[in-house]
Protein backbone atom coordinates (compact mmCIF):
# COMPACT_ATOMS: atom_id res chain seq x y z
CA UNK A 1 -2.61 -24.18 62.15
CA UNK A 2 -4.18 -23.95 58.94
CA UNK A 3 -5.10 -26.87 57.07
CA UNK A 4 -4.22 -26.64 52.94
CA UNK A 5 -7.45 -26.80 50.76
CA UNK A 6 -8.03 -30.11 48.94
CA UNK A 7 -7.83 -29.38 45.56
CA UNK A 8 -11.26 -28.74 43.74
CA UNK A 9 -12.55 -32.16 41.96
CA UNK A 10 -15.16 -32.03 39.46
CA UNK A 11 -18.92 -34.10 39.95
CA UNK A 12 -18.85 -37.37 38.56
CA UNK A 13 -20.13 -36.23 35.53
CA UNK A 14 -17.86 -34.06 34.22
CA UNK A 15 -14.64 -36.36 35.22
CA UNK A 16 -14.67 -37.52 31.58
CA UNK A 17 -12.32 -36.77 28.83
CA UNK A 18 -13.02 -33.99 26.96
CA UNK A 19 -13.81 -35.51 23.58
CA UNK A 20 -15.75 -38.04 24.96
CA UNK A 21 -17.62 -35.80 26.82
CA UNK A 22 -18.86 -33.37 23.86
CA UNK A 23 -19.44 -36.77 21.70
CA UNK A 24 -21.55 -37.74 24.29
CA UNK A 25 -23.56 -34.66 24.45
CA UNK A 26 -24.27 -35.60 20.81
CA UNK A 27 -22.00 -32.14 19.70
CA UNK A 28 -20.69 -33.77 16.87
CA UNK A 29 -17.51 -32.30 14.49
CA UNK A 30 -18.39 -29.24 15.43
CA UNK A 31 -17.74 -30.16 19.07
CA UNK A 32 -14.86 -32.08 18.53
CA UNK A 33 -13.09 -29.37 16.93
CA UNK A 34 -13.34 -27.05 19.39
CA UNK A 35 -12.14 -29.60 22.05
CA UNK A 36 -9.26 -30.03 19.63
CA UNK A 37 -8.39 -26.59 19.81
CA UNK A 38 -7.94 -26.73 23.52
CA UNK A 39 -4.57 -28.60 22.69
CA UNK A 40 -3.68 -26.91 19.38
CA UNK A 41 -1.43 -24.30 18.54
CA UNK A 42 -2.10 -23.85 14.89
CA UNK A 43 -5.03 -22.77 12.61
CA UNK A 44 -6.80 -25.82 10.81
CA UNK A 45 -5.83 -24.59 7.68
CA UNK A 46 -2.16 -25.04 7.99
CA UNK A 47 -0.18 -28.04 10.09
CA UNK A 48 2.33 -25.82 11.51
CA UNK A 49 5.21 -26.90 9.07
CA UNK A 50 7.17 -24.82 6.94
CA UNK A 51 7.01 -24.70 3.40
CA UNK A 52 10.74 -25.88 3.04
CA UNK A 53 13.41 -25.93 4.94
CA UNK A 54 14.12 -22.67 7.61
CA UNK A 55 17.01 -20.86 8.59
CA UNK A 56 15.58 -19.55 11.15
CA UNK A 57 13.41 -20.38 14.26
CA UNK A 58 12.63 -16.97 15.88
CA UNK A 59 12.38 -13.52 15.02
CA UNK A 60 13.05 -10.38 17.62
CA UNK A 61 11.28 -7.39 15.62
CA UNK A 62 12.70 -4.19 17.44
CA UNK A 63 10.47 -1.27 16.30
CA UNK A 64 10.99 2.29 17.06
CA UNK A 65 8.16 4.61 17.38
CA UNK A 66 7.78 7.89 16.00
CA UNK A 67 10.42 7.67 13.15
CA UNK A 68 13.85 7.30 14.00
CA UNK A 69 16.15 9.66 11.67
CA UNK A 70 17.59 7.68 8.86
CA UNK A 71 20.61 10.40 8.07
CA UNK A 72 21.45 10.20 12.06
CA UNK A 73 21.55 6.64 12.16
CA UNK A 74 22.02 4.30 10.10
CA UNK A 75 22.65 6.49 6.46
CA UNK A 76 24.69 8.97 7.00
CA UNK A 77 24.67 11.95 4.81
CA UNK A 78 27.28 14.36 4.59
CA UNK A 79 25.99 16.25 1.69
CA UNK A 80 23.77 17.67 4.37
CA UNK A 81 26.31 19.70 6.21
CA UNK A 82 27.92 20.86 2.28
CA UNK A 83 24.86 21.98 1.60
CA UNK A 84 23.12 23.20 5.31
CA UNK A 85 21.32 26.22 5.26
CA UNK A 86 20.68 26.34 1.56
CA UNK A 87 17.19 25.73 0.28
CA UNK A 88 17.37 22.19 -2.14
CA UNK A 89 16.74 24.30 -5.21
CA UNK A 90 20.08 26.00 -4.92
CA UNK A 91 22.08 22.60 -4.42
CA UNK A 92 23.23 20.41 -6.94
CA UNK A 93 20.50 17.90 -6.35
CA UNK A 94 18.16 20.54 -7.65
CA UNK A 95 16.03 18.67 -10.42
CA UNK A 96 15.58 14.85 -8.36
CA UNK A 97 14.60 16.35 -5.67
CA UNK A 98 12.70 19.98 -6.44
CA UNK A 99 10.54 18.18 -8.97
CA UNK A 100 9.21 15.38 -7.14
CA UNK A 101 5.57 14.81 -6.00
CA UNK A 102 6.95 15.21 -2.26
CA UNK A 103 8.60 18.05 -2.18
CA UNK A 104 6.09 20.12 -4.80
CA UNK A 105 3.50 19.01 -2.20
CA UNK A 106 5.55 19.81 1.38
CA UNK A 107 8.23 22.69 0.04
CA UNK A 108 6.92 24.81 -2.58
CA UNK A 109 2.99 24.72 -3.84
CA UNK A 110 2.24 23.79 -7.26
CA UNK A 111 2.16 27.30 -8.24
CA UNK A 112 5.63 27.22 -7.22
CA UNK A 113 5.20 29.67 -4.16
CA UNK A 114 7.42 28.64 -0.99
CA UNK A 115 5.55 26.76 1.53
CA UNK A 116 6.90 27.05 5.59
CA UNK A 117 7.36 23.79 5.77
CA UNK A 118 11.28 22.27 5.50
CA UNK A 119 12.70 25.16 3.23
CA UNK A 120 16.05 24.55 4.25
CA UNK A 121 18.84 21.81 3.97
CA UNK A 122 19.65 20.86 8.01
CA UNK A 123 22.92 19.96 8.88
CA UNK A 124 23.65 16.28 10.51
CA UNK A 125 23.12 16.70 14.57
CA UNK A 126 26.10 13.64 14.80
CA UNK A 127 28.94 12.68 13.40
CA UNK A 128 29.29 8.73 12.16
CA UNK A 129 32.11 6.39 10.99
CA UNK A 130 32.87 3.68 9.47
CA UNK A 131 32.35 0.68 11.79
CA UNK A 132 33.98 -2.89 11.77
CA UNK A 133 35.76 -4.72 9.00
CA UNK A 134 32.82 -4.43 6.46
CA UNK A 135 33.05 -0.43 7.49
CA UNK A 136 29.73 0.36 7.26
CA UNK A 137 29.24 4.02 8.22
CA UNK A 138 26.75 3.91 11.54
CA UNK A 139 26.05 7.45 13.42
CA UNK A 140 28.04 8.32 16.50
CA UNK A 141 24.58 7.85 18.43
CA UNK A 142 25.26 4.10 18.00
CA UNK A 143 28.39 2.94 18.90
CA UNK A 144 27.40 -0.64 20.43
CA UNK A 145 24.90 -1.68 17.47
CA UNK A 146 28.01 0.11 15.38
CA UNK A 147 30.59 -2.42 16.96
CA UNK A 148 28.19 -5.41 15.59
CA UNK A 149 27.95 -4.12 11.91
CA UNK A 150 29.66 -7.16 10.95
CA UNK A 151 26.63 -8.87 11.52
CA UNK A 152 24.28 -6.55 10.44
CA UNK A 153 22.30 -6.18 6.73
CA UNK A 154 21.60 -2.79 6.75
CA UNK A 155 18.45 -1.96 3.80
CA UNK A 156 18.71 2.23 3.02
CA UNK A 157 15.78 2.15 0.48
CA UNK A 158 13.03 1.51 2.19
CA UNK A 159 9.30 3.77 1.53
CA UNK A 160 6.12 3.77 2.86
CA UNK A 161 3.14 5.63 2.05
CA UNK A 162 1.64 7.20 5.25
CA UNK A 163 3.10 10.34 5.88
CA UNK A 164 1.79 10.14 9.71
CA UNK A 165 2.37 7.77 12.56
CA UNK A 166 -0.31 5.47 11.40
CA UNK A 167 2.31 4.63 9.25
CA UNK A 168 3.53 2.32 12.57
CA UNK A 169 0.55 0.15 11.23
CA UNK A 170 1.60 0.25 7.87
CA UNK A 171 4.96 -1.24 8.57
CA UNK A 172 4.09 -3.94 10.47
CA UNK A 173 0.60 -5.29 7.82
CA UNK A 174 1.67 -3.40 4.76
CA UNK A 175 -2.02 -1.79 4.60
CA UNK A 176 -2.67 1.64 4.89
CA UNK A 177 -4.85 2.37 8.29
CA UNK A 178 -8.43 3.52 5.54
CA UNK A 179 -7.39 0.13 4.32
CA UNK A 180 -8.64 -1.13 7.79
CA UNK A 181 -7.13 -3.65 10.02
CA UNK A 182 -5.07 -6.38 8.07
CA UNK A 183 -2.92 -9.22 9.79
CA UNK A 184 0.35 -7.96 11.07
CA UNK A 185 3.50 -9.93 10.09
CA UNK A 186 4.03 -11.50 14.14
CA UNK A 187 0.61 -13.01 13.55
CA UNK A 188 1.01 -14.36 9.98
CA UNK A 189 4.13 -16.11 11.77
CA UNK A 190 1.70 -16.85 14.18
CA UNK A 191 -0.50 -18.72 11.78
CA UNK A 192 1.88 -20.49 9.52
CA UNK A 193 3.98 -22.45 12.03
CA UNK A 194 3.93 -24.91 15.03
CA UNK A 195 4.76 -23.74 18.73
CA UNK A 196 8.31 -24.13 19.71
CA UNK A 197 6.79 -24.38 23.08
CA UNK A 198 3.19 -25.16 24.09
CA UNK A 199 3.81 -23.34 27.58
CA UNK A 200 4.71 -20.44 26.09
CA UNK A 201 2.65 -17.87 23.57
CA UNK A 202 4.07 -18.11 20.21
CA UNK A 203 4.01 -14.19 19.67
CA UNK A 204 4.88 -11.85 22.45
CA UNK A 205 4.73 -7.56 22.84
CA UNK A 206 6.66 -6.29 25.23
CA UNK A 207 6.92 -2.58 25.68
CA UNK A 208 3.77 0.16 24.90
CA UNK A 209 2.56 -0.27 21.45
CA UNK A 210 1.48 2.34 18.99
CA UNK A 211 -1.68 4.54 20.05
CA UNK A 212 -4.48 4.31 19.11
CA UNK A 213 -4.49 7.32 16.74
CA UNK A 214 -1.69 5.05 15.13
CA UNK A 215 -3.15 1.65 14.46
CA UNK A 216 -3.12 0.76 17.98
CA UNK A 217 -3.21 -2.98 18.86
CA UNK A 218 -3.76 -3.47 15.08
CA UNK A 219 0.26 -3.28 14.70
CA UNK A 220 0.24 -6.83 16.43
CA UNK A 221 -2.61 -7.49 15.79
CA UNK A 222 -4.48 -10.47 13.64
CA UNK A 223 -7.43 -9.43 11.90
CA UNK A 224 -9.27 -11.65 9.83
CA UNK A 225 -7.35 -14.80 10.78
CA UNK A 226 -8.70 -14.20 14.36
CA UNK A 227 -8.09 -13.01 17.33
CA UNK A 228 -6.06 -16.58 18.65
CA UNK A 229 -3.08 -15.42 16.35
CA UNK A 230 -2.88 -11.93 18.16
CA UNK A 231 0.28 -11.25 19.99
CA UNK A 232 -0.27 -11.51 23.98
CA UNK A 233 1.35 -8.70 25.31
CA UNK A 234 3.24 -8.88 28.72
CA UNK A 235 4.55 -6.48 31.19
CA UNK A 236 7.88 -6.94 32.40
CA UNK A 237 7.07 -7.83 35.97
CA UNK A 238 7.75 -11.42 36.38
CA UNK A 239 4.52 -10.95 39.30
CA UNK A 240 2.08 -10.27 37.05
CA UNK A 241 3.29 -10.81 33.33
CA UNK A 242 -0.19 -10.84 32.04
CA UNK A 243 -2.81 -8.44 33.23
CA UNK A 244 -5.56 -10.92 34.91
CA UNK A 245 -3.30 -13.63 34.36
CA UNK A 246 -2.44 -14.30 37.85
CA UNK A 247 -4.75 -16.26 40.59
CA UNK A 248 -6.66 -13.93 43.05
CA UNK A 249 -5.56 -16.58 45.82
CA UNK A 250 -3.36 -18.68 45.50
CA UNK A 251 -4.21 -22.20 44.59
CA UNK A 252 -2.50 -25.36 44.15
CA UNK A 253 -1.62 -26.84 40.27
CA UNK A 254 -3.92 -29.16 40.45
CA UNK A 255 -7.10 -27.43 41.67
CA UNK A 256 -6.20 -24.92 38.87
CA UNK A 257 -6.19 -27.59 36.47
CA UNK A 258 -9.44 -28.86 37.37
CA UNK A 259 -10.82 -25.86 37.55
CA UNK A 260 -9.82 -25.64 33.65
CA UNK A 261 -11.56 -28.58 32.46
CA UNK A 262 -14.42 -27.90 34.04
CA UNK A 263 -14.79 -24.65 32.42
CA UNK A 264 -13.21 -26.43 29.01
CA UNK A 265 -16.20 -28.24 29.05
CA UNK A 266 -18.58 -25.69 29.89
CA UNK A 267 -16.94 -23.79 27.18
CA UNK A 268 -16.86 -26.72 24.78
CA UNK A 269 -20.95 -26.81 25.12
CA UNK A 270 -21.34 -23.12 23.97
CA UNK A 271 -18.76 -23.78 21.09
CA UNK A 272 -20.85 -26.23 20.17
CA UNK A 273 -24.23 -23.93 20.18
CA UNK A 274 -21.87 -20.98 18.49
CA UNK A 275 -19.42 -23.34 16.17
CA UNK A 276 -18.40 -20.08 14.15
CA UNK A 277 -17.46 -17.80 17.42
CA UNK A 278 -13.73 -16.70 16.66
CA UNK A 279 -13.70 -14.90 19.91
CA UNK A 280 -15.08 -17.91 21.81
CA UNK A 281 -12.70 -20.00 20.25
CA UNK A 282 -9.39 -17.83 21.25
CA UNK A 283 -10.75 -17.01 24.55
CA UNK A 284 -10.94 -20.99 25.45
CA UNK A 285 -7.28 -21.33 24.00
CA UNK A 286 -6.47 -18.31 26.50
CA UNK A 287 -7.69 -20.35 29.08
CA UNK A 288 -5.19 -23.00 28.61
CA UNK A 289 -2.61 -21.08 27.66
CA UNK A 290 -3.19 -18.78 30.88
CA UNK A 291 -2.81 -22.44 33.15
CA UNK A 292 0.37 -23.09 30.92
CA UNK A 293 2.04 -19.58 31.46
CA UNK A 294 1.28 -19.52 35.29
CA UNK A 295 3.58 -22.55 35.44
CA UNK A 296 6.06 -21.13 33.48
CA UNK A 297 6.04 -17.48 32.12
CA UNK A 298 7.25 -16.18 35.86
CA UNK A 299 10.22 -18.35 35.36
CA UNK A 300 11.25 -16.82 31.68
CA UNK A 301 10.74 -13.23 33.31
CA UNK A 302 12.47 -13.85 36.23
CA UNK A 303 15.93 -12.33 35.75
CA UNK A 304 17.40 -13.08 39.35
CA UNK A 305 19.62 -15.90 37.86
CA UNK A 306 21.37 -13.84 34.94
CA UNK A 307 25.16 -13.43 36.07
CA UNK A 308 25.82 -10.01 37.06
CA UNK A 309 28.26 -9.18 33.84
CA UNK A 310 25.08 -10.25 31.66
CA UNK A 311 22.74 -7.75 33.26
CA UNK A 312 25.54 -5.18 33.43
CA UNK A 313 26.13 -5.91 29.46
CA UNK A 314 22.50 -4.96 28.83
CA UNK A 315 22.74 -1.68 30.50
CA UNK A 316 20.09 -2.57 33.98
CA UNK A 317 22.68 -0.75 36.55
CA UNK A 318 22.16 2.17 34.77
CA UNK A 319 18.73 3.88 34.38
CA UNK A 320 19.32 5.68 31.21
CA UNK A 321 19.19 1.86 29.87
CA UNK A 322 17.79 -0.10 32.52
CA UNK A 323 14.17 -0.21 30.85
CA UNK A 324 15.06 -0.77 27.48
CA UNK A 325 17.44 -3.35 28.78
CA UNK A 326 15.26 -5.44 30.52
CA UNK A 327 13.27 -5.97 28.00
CA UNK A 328 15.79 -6.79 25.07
CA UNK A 329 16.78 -9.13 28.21
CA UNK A 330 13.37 -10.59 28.30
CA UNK A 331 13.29 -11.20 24.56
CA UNK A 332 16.61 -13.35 24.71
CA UNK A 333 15.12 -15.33 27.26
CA UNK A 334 11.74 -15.98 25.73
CA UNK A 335 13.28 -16.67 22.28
CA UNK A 336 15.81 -19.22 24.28
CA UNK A 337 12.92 -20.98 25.41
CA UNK A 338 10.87 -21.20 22.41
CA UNK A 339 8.67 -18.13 21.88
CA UNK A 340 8.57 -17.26 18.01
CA UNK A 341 8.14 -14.13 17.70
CA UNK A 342 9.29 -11.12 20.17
CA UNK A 343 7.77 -7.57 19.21
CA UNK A 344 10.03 -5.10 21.42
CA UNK A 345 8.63 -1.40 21.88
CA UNK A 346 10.19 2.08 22.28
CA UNK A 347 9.07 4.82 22.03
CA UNK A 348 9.57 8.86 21.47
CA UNK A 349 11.38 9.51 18.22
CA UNK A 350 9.28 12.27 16.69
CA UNK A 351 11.91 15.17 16.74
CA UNK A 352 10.08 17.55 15.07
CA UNK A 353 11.98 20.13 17.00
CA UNK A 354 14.91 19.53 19.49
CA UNK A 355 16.33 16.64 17.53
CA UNK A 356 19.56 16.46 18.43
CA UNK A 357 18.65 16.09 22.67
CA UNK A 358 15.39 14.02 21.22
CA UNK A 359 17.51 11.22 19.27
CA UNK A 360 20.87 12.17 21.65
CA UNK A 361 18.79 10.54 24.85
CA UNK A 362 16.82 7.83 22.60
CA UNK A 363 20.06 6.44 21.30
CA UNK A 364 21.72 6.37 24.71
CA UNK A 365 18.35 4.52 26.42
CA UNK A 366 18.44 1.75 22.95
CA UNK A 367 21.97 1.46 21.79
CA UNK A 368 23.69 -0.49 24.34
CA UNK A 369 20.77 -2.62 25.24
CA UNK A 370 20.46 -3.72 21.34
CA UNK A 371 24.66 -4.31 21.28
CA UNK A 372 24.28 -6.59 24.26
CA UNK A 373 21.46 -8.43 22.81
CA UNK A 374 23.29 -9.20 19.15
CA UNK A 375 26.68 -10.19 21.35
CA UNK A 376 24.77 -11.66 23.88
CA UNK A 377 22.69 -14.14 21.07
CA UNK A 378 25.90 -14.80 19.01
CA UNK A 379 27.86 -16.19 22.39
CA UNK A 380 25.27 -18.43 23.02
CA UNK A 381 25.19 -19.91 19.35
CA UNK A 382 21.36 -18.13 19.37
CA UNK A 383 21.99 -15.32 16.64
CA UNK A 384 22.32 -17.85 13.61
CA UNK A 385 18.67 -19.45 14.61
CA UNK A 386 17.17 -16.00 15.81
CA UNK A 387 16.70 -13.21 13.15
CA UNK A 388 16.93 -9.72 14.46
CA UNK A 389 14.75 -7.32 12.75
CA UNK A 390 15.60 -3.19 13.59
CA UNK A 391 12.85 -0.47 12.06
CA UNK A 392 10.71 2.47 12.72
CA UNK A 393 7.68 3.76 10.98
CA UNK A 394 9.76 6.23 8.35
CA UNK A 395 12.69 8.26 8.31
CA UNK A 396 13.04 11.95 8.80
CA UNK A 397 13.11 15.13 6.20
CA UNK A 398 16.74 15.92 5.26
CA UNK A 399 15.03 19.61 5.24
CA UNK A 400 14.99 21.40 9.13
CA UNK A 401 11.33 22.00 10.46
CA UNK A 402 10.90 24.55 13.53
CA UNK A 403 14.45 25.31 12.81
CA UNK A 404 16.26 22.26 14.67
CA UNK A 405 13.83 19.41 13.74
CA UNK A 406 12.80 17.08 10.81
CA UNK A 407 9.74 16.14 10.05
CA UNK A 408 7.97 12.45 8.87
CA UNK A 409 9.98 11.14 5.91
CA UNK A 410 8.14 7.87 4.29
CA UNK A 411 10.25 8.22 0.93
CA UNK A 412 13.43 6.72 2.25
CA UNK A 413 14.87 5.39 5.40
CA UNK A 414 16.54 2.38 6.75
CA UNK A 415 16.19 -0.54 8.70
CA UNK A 416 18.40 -3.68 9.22
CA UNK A 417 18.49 -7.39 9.71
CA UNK A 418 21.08 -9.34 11.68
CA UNK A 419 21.45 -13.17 12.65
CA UNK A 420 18.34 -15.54 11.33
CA UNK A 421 20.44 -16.53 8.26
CA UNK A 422 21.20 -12.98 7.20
CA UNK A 423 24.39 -12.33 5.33
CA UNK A 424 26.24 -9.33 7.92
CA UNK A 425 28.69 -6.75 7.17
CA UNK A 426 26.89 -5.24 3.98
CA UNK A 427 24.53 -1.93 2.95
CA UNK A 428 21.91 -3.30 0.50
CA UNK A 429 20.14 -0.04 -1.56
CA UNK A 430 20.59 3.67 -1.06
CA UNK A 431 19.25 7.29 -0.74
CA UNK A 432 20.19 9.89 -3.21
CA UNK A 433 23.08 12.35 -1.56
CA UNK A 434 20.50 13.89 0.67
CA UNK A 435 18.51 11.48 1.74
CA UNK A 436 15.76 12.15 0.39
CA UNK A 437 14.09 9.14 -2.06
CA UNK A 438 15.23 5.57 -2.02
CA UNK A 439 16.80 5.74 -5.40
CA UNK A 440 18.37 2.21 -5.57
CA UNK A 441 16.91 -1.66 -5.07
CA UNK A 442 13.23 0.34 -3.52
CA UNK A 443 11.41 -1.79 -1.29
CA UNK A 444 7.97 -1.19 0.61
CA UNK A 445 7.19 -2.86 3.74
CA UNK A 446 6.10 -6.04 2.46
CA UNK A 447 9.56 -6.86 1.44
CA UNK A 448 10.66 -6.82 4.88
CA UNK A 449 7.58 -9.00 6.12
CA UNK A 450 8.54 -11.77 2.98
CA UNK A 451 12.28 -11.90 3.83
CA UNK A 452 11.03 -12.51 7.71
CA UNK A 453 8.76 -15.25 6.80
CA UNK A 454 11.25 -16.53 4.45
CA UNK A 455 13.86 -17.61 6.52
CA UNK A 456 11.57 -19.02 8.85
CA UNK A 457 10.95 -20.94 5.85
CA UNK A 458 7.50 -19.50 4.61
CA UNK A 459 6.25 -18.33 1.65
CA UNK A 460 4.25 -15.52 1.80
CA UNK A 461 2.32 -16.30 -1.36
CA UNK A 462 0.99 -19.33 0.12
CA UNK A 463 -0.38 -18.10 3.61
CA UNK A 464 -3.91 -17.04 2.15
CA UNK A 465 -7.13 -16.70 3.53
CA UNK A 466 -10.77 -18.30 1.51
CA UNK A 467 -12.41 -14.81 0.93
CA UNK A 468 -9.58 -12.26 1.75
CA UNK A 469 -7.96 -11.60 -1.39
CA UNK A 470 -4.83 -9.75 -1.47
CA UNK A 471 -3.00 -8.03 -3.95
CA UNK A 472 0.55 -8.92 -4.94
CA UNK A 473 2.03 -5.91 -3.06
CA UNK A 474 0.33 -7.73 0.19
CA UNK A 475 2.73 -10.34 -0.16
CA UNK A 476 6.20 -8.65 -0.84
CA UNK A 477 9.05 -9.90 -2.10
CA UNK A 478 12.18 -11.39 -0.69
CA UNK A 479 15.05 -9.26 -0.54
CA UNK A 480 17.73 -12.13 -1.89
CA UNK A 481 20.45 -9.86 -1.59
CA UNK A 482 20.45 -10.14 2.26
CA UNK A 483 20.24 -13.51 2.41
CA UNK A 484 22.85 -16.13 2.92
């Protein structure tokens, strides 16, 4: 019979506390900070408060990659099957649309001479409706977000300026990727506010993230502020959440914790040689926060005690939607327990060819997953204290490339807001007939990232940096019509 280890103790010497210990060693502020940080969830330049009061206390962002279709979701267009086939000079929409910068550039040459590219109005791939009381016409591709569009804030004018998919990076820090890496709006949430739950991250990914080609980990990522306000990104697998997260062996709690304050201390000697070490500094916090989540993350992932209907609901009997669905899951269940900020993955929405079987099996893998999460927030009295966020990178070209395709489209597209102290049942700006510009109440990306932060009761002016300037586009503006 095997006899259990005794947990590991530390010498004499080190069974100290740990401020004592690095005043001791004569370490100083310097030293003391960095002991601090062991405990803290917040930068030193903000206490983790709002700037007045919030209406809401988490945010699920839901991000699509490679640019869902705007006119076959969430803007329909039927001025597209009037006019299909035609080329956009011969429709009535000939002078907004023939003379802008776009299509000059991606139609015709500036000479005037037809380009390849998109001569040719394409037809919708999907019919759409109006859905709910508030009528709202949503694509036949969604019918389960559809049968929430009372609760949804649906912004059609939305524009970017990449015309590629680091455009993914764009969306989520408002930079351009030549800009280089900027703070993405998870880890500006990050900064600004207190945990919700000190056993918990604050900012989670779930899901694969953009490539690297496409901003990579810089869409979640933190930049300048450092890398402690990065989002930790987690597998689904409630056995190993967090790559190298897990013990080799397994060990008891309280030879784990030991070990951790031994090497808190070890660590809190080389923070005191290397004070200005933001990578020292966030891998010690890891180190905590890795003890913290083996006690608890397995628990939030661990979907074993969801009733049956529930998991049903989010579509994990059925494996067109059981991936997606575990996830959106997931995010309930983290934002239930305090996590701030849920960044939720999917990917595969470049049609630039085969659109209607591209966005026909996309929609069916996403839709009924993101129904059951709205329905399954509201029931629990979570949706008016979470804010739902829905977007992709751009839309796509109301002209046909490759013949049944559409290409990128940063001029116009859609996203939408639900929950989080979001007025529901309303379409805030618009598209001209074909889709093509956001022609009404324009916003860039940044407006999206101020409105966020806003009803978590931040203002984006006022999270700044000493010696990272930003301009006022950096900072957006708060889309008032949206919000309650």
């Amino acid at each position: 019979m095997n006899t259990p280890r005794a947990p590991y103790t530390p010498s004499v010497g080190l069974q100290v506390n740990r401020r004592a210990f690095l005043s001791r060693a004569g370490m100083g502020f310097g030293g003391l900070a960095l002991g601090s940080m062991l405990h803290q969830a917040c930068a030193a330049t903000t206490d983790g408060q709002p700037h007045f009061a919030p209406k809401a206390k988490s945010v699920i962002w839901l991000f699509m990659l490679g640019g869902t279709s705007h006119v076959e979701s969430f803007d329909p267009k039927p001025a597209l099957n009037l006019h299909a086939g035609k080329t956009f000079e011969e429709t009535p929409f000939n002078d907004a649309i023939v003379n802008s910068p776009f299509y000059r550039k991606n139609v015709r040459d500036f000479a005037g001479k037809p380009r390849d590219l998109m001569p040719k109005v394409y037809p919708l791939q999907t019919g759409y409706r109006p859905r709910g009381q508030s009528g709202i016409e949503i694509s036949d591709w969604w019918p389960h977000v559809g049968s929430c569009a009372d609760d949804l804030a649906v912004v059609r004018s939305m524009w970017t300026t990449d015309n590629d998919h680091a455009a993914q990076l764009q969306f989520h820090t408002g930079h351009h990727i030549f800009d280089g890496l900027h703070p993405s709006v998870g880890s500006w949430v990050h900064y600004g506010l207190g945990t919700l739950n000190a056993n918990l991250p604050q900012f989670v990914v779930l899901g694969e993230g953009p490539r690297e080609c496409c901003g990579g980990n810089g869409a979640h990522g933190a930049s300048y502020l450092g890398p402690e306000h990065a989002a930790v990104k987690m597998s689904a697998d409630p056995r190993n959440p967090l790559a190298f997260g897990s013990p080799a062996t397994p060990v008891f709690a309280a030879e784990r914790r030991a070990q951790l304050d031994l090497l808190g201390d070890l660590n809190g000697i080389a923070g005191a040689a290397y004070p200005h070490d933001g990578e020292l500094r966030a891998r010690i916090k890891s180190y905590e926060l890795a003890f913290r989540m083996q006690m608890s993350v397995p628990g939030t992932l661990d979907i074993s005690s969801e009733p049956p209907h529930i998991t049903r609901s989010y579509g994990l009997d059925t494996p067109a939607t059981e991936s997606f669905g575990r996830l959106c899951l997931l995010a309930r269940r983290m934002v239930e327990r305090g996590v701030r900020f849920v960044q939720v993955y999917h990917d595969g929405w470049d049609a630039h060819s085969k659109l209607k079987e591209n966005h026909g099996k996309n929609c069916l893998a996403v839709d009924q997953p993101i129904g059951a999460l709205l329905k399954d927030l509201k029931q629990r009295g979570l949706l008016d204290e979470t804010l739902v966020v829905w977007g992709t990178e751009f839309g796509r070209t109301p002209g046909a490339e490759r013949s049944d395709g559409r290409d990128h489209h940063p001029y116009g597209f859609s996203i939408w807001m639900a929950g989080g102290g979001i007025k529901g049942g309303l379409t805030h700006g618009a598209t001209d007939e074909l889709g093509f510009h956001a022609v009404e109440h324009r916003h860039y990306v940044t407006d999206l990232h101020a409105t966020v932060l806003h009803q978590l009761g931040l203002d984006s002016s006022k999270l700044q940096i000493p010696g990272q300037p930003r301009l006022e586009k950096d900072y957006g503006k708060v889309i008032r019509e949206v919000v309650a």
